[in-house]
C-alpha atoms as a PDB file:
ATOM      1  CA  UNK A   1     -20.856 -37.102 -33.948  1.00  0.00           C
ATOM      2  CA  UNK A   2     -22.702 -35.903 -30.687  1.00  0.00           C
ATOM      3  CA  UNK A   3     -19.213 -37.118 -28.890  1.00  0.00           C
ATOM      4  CA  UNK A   4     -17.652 -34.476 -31.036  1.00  0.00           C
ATOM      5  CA  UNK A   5     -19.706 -31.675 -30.711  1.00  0.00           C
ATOM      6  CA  UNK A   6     -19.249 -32.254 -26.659  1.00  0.00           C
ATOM      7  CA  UNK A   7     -15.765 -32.272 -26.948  1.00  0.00           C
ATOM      8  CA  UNK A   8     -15.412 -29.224 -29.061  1.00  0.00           C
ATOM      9  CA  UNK A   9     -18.039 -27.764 -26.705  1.00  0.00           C
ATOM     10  CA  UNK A  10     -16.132 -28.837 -23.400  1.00  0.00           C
ATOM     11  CA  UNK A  11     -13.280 -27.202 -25.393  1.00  0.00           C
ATOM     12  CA  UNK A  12     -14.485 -23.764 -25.799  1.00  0.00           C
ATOM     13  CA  UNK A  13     -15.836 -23.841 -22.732  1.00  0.00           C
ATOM     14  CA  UNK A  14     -12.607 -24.807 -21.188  1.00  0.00           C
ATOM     15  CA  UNK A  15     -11.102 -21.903 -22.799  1.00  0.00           C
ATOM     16  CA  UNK A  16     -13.775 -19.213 -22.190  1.00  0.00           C
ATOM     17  CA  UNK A  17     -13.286 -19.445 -18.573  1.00  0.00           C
ATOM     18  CA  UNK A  18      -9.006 -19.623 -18.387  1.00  0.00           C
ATOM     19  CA  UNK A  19      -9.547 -16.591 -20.462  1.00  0.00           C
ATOM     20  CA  UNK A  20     -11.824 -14.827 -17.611  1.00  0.00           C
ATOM     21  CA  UNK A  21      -9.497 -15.872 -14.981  1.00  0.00           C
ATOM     22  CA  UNK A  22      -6.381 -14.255 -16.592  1.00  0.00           C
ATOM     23  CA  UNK A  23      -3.723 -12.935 -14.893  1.00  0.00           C
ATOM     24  CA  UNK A  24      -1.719  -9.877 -15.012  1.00  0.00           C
ATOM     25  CA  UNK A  25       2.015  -9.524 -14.823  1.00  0.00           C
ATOM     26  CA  UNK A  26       3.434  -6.996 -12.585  1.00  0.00           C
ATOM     27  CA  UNK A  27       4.152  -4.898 -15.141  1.00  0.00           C
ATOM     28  CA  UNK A  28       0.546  -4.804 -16.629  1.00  0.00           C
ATOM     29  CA  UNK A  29      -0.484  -4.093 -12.623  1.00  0.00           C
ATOM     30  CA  UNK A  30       1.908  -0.886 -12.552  1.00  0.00           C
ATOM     31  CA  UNK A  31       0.556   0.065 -15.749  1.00  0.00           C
ATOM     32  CA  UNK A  32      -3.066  -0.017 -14.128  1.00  0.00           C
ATOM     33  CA  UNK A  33      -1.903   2.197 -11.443  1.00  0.00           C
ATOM     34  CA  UNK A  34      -0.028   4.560 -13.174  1.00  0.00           C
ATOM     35  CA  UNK A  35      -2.933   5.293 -15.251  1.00  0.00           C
ATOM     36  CA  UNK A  36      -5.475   5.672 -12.467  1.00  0.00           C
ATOM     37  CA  UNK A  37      -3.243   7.688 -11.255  1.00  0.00           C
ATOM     38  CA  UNK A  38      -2.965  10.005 -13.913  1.00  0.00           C
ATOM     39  CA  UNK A  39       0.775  10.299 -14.270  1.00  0.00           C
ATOM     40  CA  UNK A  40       3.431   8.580 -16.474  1.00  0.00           C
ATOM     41  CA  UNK A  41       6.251   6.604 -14.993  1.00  0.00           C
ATOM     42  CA  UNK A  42       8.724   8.996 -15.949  1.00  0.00           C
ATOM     43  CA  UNK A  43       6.940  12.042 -13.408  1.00  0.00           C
ATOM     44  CA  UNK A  44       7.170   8.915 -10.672  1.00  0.00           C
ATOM     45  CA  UNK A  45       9.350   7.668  -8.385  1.00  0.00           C
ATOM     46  CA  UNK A  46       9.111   4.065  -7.182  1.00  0.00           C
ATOM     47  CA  UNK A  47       9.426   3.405  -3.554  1.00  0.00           C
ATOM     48  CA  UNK A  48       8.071   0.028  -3.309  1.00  0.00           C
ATOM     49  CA  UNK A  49       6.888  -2.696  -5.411  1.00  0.00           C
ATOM     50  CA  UNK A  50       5.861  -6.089  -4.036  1.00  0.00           C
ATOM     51  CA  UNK A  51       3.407  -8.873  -3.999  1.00  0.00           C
ATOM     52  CA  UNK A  52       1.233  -9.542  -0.900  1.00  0.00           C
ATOM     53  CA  UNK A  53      -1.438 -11.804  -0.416  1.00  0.00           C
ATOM     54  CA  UNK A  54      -1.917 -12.629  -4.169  1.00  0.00           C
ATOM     55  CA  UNK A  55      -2.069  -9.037  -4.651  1.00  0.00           C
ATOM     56  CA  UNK A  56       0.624  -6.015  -6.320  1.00  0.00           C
ATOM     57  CA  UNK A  57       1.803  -3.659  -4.353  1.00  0.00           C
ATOM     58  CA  UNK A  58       3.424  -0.566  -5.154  1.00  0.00           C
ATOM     59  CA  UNK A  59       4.425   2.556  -3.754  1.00  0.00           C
ATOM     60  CA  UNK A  60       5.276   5.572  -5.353  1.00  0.00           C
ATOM     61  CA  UNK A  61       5.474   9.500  -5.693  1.00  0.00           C
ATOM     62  CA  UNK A  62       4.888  12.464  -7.766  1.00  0.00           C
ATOM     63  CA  UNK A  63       6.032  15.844  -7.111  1.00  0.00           C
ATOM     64  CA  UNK A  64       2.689  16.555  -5.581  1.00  0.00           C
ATOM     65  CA  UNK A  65       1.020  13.322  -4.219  1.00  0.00           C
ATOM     66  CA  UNK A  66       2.051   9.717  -2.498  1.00  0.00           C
ATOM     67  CA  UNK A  67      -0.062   6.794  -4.173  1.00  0.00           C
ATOM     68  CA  UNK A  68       0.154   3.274  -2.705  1.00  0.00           C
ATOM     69  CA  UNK A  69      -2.143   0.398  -4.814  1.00  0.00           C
ATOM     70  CA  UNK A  70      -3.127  -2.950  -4.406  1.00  0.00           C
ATOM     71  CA  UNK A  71      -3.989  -4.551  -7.716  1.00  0.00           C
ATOM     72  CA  UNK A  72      -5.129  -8.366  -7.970  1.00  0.00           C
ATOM     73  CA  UNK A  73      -4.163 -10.831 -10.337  1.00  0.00           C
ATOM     74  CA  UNK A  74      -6.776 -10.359 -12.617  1.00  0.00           C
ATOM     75  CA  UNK A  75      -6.039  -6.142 -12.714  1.00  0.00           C
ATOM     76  CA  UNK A  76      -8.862  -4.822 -10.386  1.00  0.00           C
ATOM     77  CA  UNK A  77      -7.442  -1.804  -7.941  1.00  0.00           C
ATOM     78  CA  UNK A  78      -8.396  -3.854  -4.391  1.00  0.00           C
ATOM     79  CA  UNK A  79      -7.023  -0.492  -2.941  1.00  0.00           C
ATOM     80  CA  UNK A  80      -5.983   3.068  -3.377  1.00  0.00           C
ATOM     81  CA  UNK A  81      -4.731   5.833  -0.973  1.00  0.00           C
ATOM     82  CA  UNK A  82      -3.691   9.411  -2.563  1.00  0.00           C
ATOM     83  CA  UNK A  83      -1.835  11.176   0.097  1.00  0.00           C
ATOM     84  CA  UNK A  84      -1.000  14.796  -0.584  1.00  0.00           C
ATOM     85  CA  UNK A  85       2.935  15.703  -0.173  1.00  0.00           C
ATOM     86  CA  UNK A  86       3.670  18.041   2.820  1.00  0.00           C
ATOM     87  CA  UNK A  87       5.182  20.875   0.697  1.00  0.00           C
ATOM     88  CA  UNK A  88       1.045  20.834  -1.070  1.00  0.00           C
ATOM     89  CA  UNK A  89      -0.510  21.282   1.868  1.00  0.00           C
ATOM     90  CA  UNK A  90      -1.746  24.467   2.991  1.00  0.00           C
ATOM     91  CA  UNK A  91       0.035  26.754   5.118  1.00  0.00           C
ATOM     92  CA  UNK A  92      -1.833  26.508   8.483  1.00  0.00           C
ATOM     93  CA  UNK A  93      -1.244  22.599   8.075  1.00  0.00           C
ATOM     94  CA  UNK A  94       2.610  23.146   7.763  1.00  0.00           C
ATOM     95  CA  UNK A  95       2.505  25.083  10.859  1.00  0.00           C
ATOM     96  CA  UNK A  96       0.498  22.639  12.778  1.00  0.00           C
ATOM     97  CA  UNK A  97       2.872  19.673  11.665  1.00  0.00           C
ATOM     98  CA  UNK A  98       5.893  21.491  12.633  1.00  0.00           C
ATOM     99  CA  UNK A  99       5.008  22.100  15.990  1.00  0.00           C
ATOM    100  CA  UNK A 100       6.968  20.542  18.737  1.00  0.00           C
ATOM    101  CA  UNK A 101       4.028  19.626  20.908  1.00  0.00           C
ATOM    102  CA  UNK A 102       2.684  15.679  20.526  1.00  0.00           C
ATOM    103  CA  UNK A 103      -0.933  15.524  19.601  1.00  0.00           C
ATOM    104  CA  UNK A 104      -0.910  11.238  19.891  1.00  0.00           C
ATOM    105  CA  UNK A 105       1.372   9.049  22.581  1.00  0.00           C
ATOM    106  CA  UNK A 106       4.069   6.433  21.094  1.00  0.00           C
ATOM    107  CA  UNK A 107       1.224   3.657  22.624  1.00  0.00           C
ATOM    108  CA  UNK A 108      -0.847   5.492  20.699  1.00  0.00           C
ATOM    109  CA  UNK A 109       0.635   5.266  17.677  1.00  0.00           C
ATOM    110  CA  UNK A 110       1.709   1.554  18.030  1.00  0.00           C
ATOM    111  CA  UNK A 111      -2.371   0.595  18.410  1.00  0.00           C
ATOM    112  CA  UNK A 112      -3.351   2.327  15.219  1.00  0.00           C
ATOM    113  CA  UNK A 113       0.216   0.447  13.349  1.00  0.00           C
ATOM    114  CA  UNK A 114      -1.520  -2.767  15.144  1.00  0.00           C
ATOM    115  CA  UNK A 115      -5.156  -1.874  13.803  1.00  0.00           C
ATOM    116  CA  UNK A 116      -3.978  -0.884  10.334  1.00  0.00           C
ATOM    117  CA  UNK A 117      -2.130  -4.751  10.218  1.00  0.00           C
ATOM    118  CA  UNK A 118      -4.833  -6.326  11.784  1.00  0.00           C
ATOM    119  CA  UNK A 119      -2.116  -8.145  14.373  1.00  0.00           C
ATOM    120  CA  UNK A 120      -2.954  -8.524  17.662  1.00  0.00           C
ATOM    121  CA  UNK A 121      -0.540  -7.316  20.561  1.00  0.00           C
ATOM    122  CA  UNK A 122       0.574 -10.945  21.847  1.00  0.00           C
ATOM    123  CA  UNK A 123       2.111 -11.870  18.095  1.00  0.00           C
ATOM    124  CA  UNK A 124       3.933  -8.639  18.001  1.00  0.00           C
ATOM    125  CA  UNK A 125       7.679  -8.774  18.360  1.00  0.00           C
ATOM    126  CA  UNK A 126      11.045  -6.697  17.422  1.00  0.00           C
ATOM    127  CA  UNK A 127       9.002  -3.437  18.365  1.00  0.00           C
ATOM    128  CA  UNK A 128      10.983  -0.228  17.133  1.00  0.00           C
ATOM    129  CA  UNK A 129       9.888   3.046  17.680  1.00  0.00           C
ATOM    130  CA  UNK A 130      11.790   6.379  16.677  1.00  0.00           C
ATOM    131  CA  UNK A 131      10.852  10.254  16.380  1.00  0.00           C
ATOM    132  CA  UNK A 132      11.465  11.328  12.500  1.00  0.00           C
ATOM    133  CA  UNK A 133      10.541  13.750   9.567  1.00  0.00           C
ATOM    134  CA  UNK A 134       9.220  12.431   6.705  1.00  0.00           C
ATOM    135  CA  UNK A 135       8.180  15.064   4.042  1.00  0.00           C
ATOM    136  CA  UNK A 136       8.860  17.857   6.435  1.00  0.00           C
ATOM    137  CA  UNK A 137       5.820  16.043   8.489  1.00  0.00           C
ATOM    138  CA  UNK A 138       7.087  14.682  12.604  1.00  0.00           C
ATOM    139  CA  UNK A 139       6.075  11.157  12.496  1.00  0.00           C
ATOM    140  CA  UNK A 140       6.488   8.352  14.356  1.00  0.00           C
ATOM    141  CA  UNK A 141       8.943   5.568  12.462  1.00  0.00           C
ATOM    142  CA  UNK A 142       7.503   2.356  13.617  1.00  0.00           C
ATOM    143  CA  UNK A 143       8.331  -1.244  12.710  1.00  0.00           C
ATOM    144  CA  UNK A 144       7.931  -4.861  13.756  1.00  0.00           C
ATOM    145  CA  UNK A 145       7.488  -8.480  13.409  1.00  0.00           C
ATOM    146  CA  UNK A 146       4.117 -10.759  13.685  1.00  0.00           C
ATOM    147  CA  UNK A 147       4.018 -14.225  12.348  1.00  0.00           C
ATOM    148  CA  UNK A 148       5.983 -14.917   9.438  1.00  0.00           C
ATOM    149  CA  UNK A 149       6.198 -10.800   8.702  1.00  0.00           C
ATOM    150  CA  UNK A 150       8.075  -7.713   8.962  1.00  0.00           C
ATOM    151  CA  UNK A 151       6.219  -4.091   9.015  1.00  0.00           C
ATOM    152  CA  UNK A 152       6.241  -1.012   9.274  1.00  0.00           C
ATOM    153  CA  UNK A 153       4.800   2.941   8.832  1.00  0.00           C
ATOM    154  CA  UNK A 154       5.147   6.632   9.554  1.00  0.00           C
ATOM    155  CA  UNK A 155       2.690   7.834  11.455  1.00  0.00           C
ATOM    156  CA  UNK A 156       2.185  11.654  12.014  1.00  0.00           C
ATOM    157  CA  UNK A 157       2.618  12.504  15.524  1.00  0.00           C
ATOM    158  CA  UNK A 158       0.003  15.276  15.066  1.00  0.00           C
ATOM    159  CA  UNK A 159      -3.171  13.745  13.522  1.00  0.00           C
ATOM    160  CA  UNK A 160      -2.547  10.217  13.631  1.00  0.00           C
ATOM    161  CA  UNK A 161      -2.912   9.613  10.140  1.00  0.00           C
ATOM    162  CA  UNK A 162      -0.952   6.459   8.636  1.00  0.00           C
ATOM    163  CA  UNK A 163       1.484   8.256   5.979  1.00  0.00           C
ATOM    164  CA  UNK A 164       3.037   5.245   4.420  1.00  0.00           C
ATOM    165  CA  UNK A 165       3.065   1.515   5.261  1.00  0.00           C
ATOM    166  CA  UNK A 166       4.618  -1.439   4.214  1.00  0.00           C
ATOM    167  CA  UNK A 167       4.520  -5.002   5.055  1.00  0.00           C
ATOM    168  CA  UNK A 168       6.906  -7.787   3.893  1.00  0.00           C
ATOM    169  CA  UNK A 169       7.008 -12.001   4.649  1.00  0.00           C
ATOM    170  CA  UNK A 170      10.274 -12.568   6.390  1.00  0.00           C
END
């Protein structure tokens, strides 16, 4: 009898903690960031979706704001960023990000891509660098390889400010 009650014990307990440790499906994780976003998927559009490091990614955009998230396999937001869209921000910011003068360097803008990865310079490889617009904003187009992955980001050429980013195993 006491064998049985530790089986059926060992059982339950077995269960109880594969039930903690679920896991999401990808879909479940863009349902968790659509809602903490407050929007439904129809008002979005999708501009990345991914898995990295155990992790969801996913990229997307409203008429008004950028979201990126990073939700884990168990459906806790690791990470959130809420950029505003260009054509939202106030006018005195338009003018300042349409300006032709540089605030930050290329180098610049290549060691805060670098910090934002967490790569260090020697790794680095494929480097490309190009002028662009992205949402109306001047930004530096950057991507390259370190260790088994590709990445890349805007970067606006007037505050420094990482716009979008995006990292991918090769």
């Amino acid at each position: 009898m006491n064998k049985l009650v530790y089986a059926a014990a060992s059982a339950l307990l077995m269960f109880g903690l594969v039930a903690c440790q679920s896991k999401i499906t990808d879909e479940e994780a863009k349902k968790i960031a659509l809602e903490d976003a407050k929007v439904k998927e129809a008002e979005v559009t999708f501009t990345s979706e991914g898995m990295e490091d155990d992790e969801y990614i996913f990229h997307f955009q409203s008429k008004s704001d950028s979201y990126f998230y990073e939700i884990s396999k168990t459906g806790k937001i690791e990470e959130k960023q809420v950029i505003p869209m260009a054509q939202n921000m106030p006018e005195i910011e338009k003018d300042k990000t349409s300006s032709n003068g540089q605030k930050i360097s290329q180098d610049e803008a290549l060691t805060i891509a670098y910090e934002k990865f967490q790569v260090s310079l020697e790794n680095v490889k494929n480097v490309k660098v190009k002028l662009d617009k992205e949402n109306g904003i001047e930004v530096y187009d950057i991507e390259f390889d370190a260790g088994n992955k590709e990445y890349s980001c805007d970067i606006s050429t007037t505050t420094g400010e990482i716009l979008n980013f995006d990292s991918d195993a090769r």
